[in-house]
C-alpha atoms as a PDB file:
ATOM      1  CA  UNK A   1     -31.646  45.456  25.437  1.00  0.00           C
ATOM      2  CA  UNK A   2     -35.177  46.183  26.097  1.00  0.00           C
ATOM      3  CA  UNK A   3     -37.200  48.762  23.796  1.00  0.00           C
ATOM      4  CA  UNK A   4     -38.969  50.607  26.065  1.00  0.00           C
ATOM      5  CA  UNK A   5     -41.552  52.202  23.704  1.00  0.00           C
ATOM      6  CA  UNK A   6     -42.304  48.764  22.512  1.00  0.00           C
ATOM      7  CA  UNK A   7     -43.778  47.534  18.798  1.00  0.00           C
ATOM      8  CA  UNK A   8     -46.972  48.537  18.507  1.00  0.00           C
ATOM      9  CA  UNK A   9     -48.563  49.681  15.710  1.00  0.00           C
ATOM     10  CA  UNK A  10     -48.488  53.153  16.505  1.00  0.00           C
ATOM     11  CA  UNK A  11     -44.835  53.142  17.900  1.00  0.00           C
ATOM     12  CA  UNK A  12     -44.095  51.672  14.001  1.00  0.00           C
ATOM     13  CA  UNK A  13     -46.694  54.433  12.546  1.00  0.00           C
ATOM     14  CA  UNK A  14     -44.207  57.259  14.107  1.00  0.00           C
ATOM     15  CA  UNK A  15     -41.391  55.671  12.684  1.00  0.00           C
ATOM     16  CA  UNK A  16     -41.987  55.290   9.590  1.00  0.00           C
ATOM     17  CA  UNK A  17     -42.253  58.802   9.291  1.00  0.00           C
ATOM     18  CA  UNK A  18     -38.173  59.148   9.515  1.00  0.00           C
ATOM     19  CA  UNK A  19     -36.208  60.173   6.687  1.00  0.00           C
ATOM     20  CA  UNK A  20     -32.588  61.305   6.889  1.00  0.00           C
ATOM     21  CA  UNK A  21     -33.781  64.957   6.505  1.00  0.00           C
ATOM     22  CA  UNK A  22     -36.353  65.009   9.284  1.00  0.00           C
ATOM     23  CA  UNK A  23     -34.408  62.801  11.640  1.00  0.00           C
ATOM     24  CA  UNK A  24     -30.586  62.585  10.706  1.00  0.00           C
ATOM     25  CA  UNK A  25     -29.559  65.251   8.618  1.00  0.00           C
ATOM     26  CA  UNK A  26     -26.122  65.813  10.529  1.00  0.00           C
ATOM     27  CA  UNK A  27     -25.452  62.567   9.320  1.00  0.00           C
ATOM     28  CA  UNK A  28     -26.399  63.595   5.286  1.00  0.00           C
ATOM     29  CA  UNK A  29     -22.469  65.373   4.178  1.00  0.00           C
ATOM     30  CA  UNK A  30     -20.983  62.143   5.389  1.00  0.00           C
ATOM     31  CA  UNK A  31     -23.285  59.685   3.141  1.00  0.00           C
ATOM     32  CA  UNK A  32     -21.359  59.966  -0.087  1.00  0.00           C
ATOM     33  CA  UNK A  33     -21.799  57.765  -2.799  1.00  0.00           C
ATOM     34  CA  UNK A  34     -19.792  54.237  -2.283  1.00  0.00           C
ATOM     35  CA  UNK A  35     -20.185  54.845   1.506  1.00  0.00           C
ATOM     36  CA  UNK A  36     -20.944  51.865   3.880  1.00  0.00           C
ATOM     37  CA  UNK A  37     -23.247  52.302   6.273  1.00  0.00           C
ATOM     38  CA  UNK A  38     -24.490  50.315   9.237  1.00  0.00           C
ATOM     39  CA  UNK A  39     -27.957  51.669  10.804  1.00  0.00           C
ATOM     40  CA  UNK A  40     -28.412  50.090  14.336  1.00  0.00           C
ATOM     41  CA  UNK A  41     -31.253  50.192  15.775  1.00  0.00           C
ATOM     42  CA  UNK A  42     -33.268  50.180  12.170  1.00  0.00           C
ATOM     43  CA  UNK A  43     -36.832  49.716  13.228  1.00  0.00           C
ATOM     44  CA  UNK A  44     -39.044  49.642  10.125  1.00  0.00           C
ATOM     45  CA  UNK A  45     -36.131  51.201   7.942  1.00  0.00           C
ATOM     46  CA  UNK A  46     -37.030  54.071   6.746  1.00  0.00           C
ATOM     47  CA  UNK A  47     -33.714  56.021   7.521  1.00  0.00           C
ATOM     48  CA  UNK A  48     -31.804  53.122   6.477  1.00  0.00           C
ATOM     49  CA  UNK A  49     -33.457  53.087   3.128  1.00  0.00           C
ATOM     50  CA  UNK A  50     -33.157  56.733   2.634  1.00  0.00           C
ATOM     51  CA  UNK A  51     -29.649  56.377   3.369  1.00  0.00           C
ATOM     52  CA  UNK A  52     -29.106  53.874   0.702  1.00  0.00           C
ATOM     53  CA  UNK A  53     -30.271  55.695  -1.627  1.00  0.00           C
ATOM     54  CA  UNK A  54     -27.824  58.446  -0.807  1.00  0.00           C
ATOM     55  CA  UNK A  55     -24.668  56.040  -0.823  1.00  0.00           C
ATOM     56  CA  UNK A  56     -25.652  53.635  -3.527  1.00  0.00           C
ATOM     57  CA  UNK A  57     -24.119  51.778  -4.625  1.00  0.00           C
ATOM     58  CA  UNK A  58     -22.143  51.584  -1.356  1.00  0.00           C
ATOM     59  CA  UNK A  59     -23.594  48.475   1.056  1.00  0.00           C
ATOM     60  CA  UNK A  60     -25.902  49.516   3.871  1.00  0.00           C
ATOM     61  CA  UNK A  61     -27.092  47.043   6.916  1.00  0.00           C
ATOM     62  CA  UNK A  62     -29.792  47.827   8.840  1.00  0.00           C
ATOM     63  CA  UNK A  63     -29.992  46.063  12.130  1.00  0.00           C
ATOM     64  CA  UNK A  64     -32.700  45.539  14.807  1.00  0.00           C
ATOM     65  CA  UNK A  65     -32.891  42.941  17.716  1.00  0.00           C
ATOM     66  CA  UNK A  66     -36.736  42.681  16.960  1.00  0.00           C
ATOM     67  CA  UNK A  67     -37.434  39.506  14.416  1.00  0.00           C
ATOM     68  CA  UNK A  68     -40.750  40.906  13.588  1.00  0.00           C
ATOM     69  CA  UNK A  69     -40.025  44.557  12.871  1.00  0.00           C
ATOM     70  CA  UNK A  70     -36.765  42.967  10.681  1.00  0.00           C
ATOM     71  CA  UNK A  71     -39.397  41.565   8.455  1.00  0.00           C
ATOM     72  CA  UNK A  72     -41.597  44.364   8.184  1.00  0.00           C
ATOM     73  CA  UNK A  73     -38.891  46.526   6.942  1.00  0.00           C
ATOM     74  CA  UNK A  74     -37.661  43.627   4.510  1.00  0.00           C
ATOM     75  CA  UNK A  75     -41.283  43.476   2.962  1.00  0.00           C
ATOM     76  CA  UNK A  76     -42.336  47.242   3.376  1.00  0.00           C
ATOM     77  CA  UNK A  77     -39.621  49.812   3.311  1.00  0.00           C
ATOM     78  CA  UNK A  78     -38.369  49.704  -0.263  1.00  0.00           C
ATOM     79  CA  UNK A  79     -34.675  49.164   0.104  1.00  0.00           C
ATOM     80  CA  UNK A  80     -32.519  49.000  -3.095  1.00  0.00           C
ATOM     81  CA  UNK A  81     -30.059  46.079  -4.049  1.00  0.00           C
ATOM     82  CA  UNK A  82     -27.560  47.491  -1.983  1.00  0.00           C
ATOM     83  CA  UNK A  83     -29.524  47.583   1.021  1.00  0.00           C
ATOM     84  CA  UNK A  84     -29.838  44.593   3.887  1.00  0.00           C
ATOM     85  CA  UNK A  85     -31.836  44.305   7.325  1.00  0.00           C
ATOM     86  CA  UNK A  86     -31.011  41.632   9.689  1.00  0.00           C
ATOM     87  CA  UNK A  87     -31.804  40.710  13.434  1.00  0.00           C
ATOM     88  CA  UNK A  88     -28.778  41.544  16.123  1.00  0.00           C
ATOM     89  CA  UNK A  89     -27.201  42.110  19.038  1.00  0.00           C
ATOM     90  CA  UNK A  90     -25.520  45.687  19.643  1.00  0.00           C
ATOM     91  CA  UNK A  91     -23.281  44.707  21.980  1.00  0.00           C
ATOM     92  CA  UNK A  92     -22.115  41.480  19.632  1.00  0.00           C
ATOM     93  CA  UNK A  93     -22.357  42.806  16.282  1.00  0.00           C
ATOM     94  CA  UNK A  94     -22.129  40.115  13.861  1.00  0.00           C
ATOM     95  CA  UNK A  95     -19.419  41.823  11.559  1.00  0.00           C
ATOM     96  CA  UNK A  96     -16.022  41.894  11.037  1.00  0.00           C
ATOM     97  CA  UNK A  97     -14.013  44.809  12.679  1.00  0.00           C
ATOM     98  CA  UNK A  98     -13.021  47.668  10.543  1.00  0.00           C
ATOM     99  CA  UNK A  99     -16.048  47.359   7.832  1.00  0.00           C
ATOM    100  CA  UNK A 100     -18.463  50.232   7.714  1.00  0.00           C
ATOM    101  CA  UNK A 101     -16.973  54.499   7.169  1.00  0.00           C
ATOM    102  CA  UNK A 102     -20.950  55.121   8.858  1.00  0.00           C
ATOM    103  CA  UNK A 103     -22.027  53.441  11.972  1.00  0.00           C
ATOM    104  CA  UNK A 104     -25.688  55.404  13.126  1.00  0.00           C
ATOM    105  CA  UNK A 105     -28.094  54.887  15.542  1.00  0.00           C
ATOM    106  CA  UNK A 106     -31.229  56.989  16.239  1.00  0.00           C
ATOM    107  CA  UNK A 107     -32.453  57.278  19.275  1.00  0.00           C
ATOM    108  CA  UNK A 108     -30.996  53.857  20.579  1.00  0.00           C
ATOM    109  CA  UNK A 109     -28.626  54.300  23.721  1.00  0.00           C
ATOM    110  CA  UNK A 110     -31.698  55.694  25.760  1.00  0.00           C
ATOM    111  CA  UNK A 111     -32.414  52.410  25.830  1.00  0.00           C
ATOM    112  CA  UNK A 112     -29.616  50.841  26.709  1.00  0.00           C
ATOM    113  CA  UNK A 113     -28.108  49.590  30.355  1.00  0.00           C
ATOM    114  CA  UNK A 114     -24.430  49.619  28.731  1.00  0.00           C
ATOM    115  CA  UNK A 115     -24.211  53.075  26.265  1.00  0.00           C
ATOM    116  CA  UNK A 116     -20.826  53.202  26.540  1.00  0.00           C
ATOM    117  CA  UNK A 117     -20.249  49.358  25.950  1.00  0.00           C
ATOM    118  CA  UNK A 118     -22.512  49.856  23.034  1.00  0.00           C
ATOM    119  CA  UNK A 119     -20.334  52.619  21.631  1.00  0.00           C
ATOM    120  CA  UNK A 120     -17.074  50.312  22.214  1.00  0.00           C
ATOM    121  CA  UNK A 121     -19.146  47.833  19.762  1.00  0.00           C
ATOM    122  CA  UNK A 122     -19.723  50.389  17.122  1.00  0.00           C
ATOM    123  CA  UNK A 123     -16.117  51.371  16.695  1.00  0.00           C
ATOM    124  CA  UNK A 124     -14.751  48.099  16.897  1.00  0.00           C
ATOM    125  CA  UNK A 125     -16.811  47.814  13.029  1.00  0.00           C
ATOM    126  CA  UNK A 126     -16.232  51.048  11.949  1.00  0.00           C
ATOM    127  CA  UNK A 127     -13.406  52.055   9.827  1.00  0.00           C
ATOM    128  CA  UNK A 128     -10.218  53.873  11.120  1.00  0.00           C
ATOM    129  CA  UNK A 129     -11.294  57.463  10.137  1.00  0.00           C
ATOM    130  CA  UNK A 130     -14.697  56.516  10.227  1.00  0.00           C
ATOM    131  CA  UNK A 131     -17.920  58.125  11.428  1.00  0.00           C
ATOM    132  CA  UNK A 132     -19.706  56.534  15.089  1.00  0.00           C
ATOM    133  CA  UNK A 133     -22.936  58.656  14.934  1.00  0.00           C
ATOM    134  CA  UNK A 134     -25.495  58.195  17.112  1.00  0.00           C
ATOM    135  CA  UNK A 135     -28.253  60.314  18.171  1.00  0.00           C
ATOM    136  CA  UNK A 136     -30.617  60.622  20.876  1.00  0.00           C
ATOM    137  CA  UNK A 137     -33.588  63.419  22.209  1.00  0.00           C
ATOM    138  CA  UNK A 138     -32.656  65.130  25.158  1.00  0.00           C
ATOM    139  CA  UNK A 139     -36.113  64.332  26.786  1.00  0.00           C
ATOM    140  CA  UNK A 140     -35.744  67.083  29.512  1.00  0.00           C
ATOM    141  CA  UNK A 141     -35.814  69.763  26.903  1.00  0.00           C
ATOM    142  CA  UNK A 142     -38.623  69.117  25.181  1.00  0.00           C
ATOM    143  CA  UNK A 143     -41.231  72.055  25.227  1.00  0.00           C
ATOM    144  CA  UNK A 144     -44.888  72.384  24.455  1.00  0.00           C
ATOM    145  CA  UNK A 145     -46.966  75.927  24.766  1.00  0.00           C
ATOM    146  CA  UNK A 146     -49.562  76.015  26.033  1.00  0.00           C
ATOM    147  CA  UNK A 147     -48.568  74.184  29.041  1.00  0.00           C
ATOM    148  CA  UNK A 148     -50.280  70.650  28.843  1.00  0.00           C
ATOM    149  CA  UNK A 149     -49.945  68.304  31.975  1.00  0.00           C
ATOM    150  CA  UNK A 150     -51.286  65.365  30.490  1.00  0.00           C
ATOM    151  CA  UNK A 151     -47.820  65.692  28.535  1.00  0.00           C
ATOM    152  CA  UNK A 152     -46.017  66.699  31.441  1.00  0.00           C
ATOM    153  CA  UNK A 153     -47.255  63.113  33.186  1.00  0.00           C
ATOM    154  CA  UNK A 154     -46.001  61.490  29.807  1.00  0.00           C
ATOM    155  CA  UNK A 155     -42.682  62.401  29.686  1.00  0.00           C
ATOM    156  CA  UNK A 156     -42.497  61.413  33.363  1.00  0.00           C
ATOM    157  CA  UNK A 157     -44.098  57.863  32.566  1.00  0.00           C
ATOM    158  CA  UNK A 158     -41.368  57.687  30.086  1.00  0.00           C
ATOM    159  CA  UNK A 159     -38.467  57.966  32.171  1.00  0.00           C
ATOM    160  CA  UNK A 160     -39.957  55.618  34.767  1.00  0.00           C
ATOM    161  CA  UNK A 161     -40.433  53.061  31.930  1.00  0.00           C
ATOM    162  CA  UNK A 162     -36.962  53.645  31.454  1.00  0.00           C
ATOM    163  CA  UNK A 163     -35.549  52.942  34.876  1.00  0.00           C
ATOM    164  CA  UNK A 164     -37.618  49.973  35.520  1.00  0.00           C
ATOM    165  CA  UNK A 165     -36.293  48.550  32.066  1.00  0.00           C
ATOM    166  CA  UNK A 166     -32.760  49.505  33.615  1.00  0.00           C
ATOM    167  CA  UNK A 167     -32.555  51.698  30.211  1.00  0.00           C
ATOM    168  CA  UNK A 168     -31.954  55.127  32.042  1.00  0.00           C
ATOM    169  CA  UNK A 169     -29.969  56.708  34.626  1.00  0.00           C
ATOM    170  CA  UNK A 170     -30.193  56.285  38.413  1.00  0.00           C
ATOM    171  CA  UNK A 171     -32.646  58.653  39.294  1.00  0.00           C
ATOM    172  CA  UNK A 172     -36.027  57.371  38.413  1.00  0.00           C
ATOM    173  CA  UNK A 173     -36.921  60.546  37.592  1.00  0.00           C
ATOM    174  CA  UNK A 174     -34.511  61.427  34.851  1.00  0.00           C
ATOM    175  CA  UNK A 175     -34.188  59.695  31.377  1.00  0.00           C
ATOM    176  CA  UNK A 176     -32.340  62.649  29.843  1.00  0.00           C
ATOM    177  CA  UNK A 177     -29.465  60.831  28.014  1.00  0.00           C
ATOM    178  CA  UNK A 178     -29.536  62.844  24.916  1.00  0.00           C
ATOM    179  CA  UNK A 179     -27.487  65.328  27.082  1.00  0.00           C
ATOM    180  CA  UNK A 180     -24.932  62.686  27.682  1.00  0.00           C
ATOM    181  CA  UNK A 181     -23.102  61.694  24.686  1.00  0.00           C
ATOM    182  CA  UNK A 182     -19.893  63.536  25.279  1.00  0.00           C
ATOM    183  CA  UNK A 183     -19.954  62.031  28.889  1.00  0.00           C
ATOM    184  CA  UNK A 184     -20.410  58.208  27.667  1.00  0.00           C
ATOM    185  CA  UNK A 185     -18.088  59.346  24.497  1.00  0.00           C
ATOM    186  CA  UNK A 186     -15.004  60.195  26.659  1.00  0.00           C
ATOM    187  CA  UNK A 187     -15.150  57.441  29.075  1.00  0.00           C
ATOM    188  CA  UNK A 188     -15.682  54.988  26.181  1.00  0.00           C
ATOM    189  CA  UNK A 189     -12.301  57.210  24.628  1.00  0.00           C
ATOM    190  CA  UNK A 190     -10.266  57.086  28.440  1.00  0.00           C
ATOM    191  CA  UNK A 191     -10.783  53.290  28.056  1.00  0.00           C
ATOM    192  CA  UNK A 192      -9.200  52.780  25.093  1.00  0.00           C
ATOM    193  CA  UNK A 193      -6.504  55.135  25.872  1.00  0.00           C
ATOM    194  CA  UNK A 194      -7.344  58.216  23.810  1.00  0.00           C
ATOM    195  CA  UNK A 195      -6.810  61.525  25.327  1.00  0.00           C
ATOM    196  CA  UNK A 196      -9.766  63.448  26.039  1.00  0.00           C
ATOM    197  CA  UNK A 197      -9.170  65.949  23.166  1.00  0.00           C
ATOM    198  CA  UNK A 198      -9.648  63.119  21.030  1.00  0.00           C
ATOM    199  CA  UNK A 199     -13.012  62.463  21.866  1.00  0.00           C
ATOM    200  CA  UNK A 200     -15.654  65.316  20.514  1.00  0.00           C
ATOM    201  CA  UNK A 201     -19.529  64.983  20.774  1.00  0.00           C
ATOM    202  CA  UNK A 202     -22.238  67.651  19.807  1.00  0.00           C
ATOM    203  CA  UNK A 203     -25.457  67.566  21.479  1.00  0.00           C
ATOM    204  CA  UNK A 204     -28.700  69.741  21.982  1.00  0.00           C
ATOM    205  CA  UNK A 205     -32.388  69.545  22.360  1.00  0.00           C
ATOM    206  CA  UNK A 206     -33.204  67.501  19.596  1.00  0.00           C
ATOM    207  CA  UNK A 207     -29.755  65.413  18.345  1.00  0.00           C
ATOM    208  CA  UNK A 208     -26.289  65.553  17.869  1.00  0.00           C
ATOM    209  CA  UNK A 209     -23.957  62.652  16.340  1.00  0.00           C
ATOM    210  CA  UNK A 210     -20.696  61.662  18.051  1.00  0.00           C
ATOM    211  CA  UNK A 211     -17.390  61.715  16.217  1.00  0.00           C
END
């Protein structure tokens, strides 16, 4: 994959500033204590610190494909015993099947060519019964007052960005995906079989995990 938004300090600066509360609290009833966890797509770790504080002692792993923001979070983000941060690959996932009741990412498919391949990747490692929770903004519903145009011309930098990284939809126009878990949710689900009332997603402005 290619991170569109890129490492810079001030990309790292914003994240940072995630906790589960402001950033994944639809995921907080299902991080019990003696959970495991895997939180792809960890950046600096903030969330995946947070979180293992919430399951401890239960094992959280953090992954990023980034070697240098895998450090920083190793040095800076204050993980307990029970957490870990390594480098990887989302579509090869360096894990046994069947290991983690959590698999999260925040705000990861955006960037991704294959979502749906991705999504294959996070159930094959999470538990039967399990949790596959990943959010994403829904980019086309974000709203400002006053009007600002200077904003307007960022978003639509942003899902240019996207297409020419091959992270976004056809139209070069449009990098709404956070509108389109339940789409990539039951064509991962008609792949593997599953009915379509198996497959549920919840989506909105802002988030919504997958089940």
């Amino acid at each position: 994959m290619t991170y569109t938004h890129g490492h810079h300090e001030s990309v790292l600066r914003s994240h940072k500033w995630r906790t589960v509360d402001n950033s994944a609290a639809y995921l907080a009833p299902r991080l019990i204590s003696g959970s495991s966890v895997l939180d792809l797509g960890c950046g600096p770790g903030t969330i995946t610190v947070d979180i293992g504080r919430r399951v401890a002692p239960g094992r959280v792993l953090g992954i990023d494909a980034s070697v240098d923001v895998i450090e920083e979070a190793r040095r800076d983000a204050g993980g307990g015993p029970n957490v870990e941060f390594s480098v990887g690959d989302l579509y090869a996932l360096d894990t046994a099947d069947d290991t983690f009741d959590v698999v999260h990412a925040h705000q990861v498919l955006q960037h991704l060519a294959d979502p749906v391949g991705a999504l294959r990747e996070m159930k094959g490692v999470c538990k039967p019964g399990g949790l596959v929770a990943p959010r994403d903004g829904d980019y086309g519903a974000f709203r400002w007052y006053p009007d600002e145009p200077a904003m307007d011309r960022c978003l639509r930098c942003t899902a240019k960005s996207h297409a020419a990284m091959r992270a976004s939809p056809t139209r070069a126009d449009s990098s709404w995906r956070g509108r389109t878990p339940r789409a990539w949710t039951t064509c991962y689900a008609l792949h593997c079989g599953a009915s379509r009332r198996q497959t549920t997603a919840r989506g909105g402005a802002g988030c919504g995990p997958t089940v």
